[in-house]
C-alpha atoms as a PDB file:
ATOM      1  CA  UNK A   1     133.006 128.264 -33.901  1.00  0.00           C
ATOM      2  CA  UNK A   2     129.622 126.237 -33.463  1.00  0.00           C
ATOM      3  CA  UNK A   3     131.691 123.070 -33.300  1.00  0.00           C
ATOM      4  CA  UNK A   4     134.278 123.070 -29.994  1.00  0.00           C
ATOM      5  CA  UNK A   5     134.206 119.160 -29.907  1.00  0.00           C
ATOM      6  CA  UNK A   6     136.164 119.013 -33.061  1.00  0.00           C
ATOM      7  CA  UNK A   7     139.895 119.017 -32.554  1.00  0.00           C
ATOM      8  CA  UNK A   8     139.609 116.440 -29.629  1.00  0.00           C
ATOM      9  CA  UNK A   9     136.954 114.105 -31.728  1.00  0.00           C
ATOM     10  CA  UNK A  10     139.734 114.115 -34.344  1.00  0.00           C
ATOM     11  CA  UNK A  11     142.638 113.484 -32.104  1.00  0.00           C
ATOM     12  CA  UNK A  12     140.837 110.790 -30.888  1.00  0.00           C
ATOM     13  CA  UNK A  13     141.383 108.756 -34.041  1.00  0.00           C
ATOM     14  CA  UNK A  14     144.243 106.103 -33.874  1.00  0.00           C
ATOM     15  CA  UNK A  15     147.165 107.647 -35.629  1.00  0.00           C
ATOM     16  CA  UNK A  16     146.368 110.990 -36.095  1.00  0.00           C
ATOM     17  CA  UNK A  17     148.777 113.879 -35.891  1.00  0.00           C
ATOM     18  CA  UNK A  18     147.771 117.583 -36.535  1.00  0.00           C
ATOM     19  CA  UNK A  19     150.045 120.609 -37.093  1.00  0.00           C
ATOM     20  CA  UNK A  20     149.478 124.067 -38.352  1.00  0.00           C
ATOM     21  CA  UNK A  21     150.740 125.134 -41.785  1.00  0.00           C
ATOM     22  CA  UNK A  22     151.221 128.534 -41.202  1.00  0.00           C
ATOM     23  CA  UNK A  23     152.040 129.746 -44.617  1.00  0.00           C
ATOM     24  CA  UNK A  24     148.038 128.887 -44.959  1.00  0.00           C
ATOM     25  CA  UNK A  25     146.858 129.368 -41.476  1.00  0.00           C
ATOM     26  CA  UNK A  26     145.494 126.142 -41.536  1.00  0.00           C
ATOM     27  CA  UNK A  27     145.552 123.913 -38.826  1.00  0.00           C
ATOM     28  CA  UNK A  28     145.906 120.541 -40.533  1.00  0.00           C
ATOM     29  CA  UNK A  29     144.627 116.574 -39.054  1.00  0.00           C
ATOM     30  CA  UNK A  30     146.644 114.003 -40.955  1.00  0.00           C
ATOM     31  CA  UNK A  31     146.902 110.252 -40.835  1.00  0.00           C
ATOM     32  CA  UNK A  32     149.836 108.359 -42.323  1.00  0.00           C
ATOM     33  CA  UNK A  33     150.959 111.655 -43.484  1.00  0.00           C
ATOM     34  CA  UNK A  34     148.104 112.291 -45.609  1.00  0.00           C
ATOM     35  CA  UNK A  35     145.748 115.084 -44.784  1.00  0.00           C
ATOM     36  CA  UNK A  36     141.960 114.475 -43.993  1.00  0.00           C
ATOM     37  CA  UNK A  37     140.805 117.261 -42.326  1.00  0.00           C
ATOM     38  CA  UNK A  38     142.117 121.061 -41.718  1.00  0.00           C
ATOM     39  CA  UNK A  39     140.411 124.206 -39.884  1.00  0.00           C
ATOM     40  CA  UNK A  40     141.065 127.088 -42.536  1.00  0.00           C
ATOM     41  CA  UNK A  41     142.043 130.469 -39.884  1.00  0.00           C
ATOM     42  CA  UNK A  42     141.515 134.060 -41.403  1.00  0.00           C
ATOM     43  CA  UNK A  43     143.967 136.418 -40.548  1.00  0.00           C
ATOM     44  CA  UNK A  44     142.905 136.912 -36.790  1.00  0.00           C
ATOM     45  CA  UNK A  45     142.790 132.924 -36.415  1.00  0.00           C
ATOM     46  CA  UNK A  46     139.111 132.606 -36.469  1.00  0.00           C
ATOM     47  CA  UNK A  47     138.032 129.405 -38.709  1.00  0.00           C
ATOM     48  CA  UNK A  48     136.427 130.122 -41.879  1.00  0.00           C
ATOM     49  CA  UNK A  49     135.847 126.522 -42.866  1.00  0.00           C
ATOM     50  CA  UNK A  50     136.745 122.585 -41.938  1.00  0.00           C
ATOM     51  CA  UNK A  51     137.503 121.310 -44.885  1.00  0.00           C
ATOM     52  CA  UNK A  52     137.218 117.356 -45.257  1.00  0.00           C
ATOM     53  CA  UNK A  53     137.432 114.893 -48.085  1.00  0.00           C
ATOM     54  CA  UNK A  54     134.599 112.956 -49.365  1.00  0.00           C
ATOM     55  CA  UNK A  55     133.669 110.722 -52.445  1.00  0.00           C
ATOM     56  CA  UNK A  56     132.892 112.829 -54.842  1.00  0.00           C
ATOM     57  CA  UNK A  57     129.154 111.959 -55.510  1.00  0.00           C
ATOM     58  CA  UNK A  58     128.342 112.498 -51.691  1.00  0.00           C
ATOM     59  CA  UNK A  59     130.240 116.021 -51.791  1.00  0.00           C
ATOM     60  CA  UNK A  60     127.845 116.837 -54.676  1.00  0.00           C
ATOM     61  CA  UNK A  61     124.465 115.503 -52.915  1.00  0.00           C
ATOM     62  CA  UNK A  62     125.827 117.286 -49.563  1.00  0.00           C
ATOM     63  CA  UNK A  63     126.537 120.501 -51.406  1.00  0.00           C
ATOM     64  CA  UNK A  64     123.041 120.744 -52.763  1.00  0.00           C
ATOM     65  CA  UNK A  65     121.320 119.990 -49.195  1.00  0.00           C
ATOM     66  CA  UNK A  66     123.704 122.009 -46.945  1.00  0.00           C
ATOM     67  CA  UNK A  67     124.099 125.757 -48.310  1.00  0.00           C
ATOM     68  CA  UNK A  68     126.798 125.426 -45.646  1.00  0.00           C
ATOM     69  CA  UNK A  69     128.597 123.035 -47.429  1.00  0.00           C
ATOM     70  CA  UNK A  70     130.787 124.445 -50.416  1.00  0.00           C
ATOM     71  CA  UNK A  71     133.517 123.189 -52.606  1.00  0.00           C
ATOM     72  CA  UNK A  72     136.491 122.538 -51.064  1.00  0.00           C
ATOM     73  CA  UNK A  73     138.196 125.756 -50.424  1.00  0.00           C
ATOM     74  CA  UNK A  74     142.171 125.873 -52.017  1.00  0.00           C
ATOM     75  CA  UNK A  75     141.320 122.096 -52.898  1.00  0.00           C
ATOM     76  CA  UNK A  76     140.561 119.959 -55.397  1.00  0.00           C
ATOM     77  CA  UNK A  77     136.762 120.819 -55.835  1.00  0.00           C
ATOM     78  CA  UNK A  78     135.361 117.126 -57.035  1.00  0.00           C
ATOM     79  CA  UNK A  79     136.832 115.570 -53.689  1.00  0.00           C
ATOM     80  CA  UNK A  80     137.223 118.044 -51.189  1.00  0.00           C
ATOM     81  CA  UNK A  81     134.403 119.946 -49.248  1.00  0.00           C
ATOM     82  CA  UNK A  82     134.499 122.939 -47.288  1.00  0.00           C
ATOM     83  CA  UNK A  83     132.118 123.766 -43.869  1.00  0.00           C
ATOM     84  CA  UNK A  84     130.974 126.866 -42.564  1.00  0.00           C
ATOM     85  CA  UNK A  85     132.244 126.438 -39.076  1.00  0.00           C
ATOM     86  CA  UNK A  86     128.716 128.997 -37.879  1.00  0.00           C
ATOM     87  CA  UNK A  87     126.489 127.190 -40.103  1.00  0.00           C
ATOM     88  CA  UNK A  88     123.608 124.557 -39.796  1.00  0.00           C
ATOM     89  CA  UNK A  89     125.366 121.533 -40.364  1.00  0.00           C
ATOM     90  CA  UNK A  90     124.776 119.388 -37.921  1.00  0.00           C
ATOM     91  CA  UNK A  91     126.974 117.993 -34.938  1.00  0.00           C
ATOM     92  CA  UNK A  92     126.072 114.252 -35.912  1.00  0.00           C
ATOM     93  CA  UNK A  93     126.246 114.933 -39.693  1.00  0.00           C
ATOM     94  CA  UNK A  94     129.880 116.289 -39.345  1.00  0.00           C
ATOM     95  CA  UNK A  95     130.936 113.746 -37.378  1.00  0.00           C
ATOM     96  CA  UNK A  96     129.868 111.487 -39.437  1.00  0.00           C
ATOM     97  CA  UNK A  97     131.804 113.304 -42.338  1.00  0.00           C
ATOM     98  CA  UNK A  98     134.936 113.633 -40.547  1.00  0.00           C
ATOM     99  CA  UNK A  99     134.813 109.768 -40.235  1.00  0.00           C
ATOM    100  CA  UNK A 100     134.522 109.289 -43.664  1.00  0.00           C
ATOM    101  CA  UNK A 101     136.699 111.244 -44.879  1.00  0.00           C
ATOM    102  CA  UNK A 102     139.339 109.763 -41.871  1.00  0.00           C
ATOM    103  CA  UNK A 103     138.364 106.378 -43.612  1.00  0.00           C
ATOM    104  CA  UNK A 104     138.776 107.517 -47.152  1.00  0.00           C
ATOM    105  CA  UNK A 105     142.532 108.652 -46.400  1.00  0.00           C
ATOM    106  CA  UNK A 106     143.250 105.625 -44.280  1.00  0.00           C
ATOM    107  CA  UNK A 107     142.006 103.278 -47.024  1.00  0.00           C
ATOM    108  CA  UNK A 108     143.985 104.689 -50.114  1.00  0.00           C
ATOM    109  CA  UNK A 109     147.340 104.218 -47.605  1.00  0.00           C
ATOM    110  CA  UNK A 110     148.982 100.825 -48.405  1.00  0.00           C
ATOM    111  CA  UNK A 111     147.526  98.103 -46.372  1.00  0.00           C
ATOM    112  CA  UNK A 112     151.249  97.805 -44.187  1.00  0.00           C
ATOM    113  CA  UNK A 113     150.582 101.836 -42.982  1.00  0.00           C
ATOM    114  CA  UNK A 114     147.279 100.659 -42.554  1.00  0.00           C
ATOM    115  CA  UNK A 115     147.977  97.690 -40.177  1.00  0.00           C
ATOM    116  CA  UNK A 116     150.775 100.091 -38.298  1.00  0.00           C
ATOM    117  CA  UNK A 117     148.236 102.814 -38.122  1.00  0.00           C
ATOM    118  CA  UNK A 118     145.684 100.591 -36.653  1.00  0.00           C
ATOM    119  CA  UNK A 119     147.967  98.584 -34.378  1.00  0.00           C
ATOM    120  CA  UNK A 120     147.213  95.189 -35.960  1.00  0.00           C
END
């Protein structure tokens, strides 16, 4: 995978907890319970895609730019975006993406997981 930084850069977010579902071979990044991130694994654990969340006319924009950057896969396809781990997209651009879509999933939690999540 082009992108080794990943799982630290996303465990490095206050209040994130990541597991593997292994019914999908997906190693999952969650915050307040709610998933924002996941590393799809074929059947020999190599990733396939990171999928991420974004708003939906950004996915769409991103998607036409980035021949990298697909629907999500398994996901809902308006709000959900899938990455070639191998492909061109680059290092600052998903970072940048990750956040967002950290930030998206934060804000739709009620503002009291919010405030716990975020130690205020």
């Amino acid at each position: 995978m082009k992108y080794p930084w990943i799982d630290a850069y996303l465990l490095d977010m206050r209040g994130v907890t990541k597991d593997l579902k292994k019914e999908w071979n997906w190693i999952r990044y969650q915050i307040g319970g709610k998933l924002f991130a996941a590393i799809c694994l074929d059947d020999n654990d190599v990733p396939y895609y990171i999928t991420l969340k974004l708003d939906p006319l950004e996915g769409q924009f991103l998607r036409g730019e980035f021949e990298d950057i697909v629907p999500g896969f398994y996901m809902n396809k308006e709000h959900w975006n899938s990455i070639k781990p191998d492909g061109a997209v680059p290092d600052e651009l998903l970072k940048e993406l990750l956040e967002k879509s950290y930030r998206l999933v934060l804000n739709g939690l009620s503002k009291k997981k919010q405030r716990e999540i975020l130690g205020e």
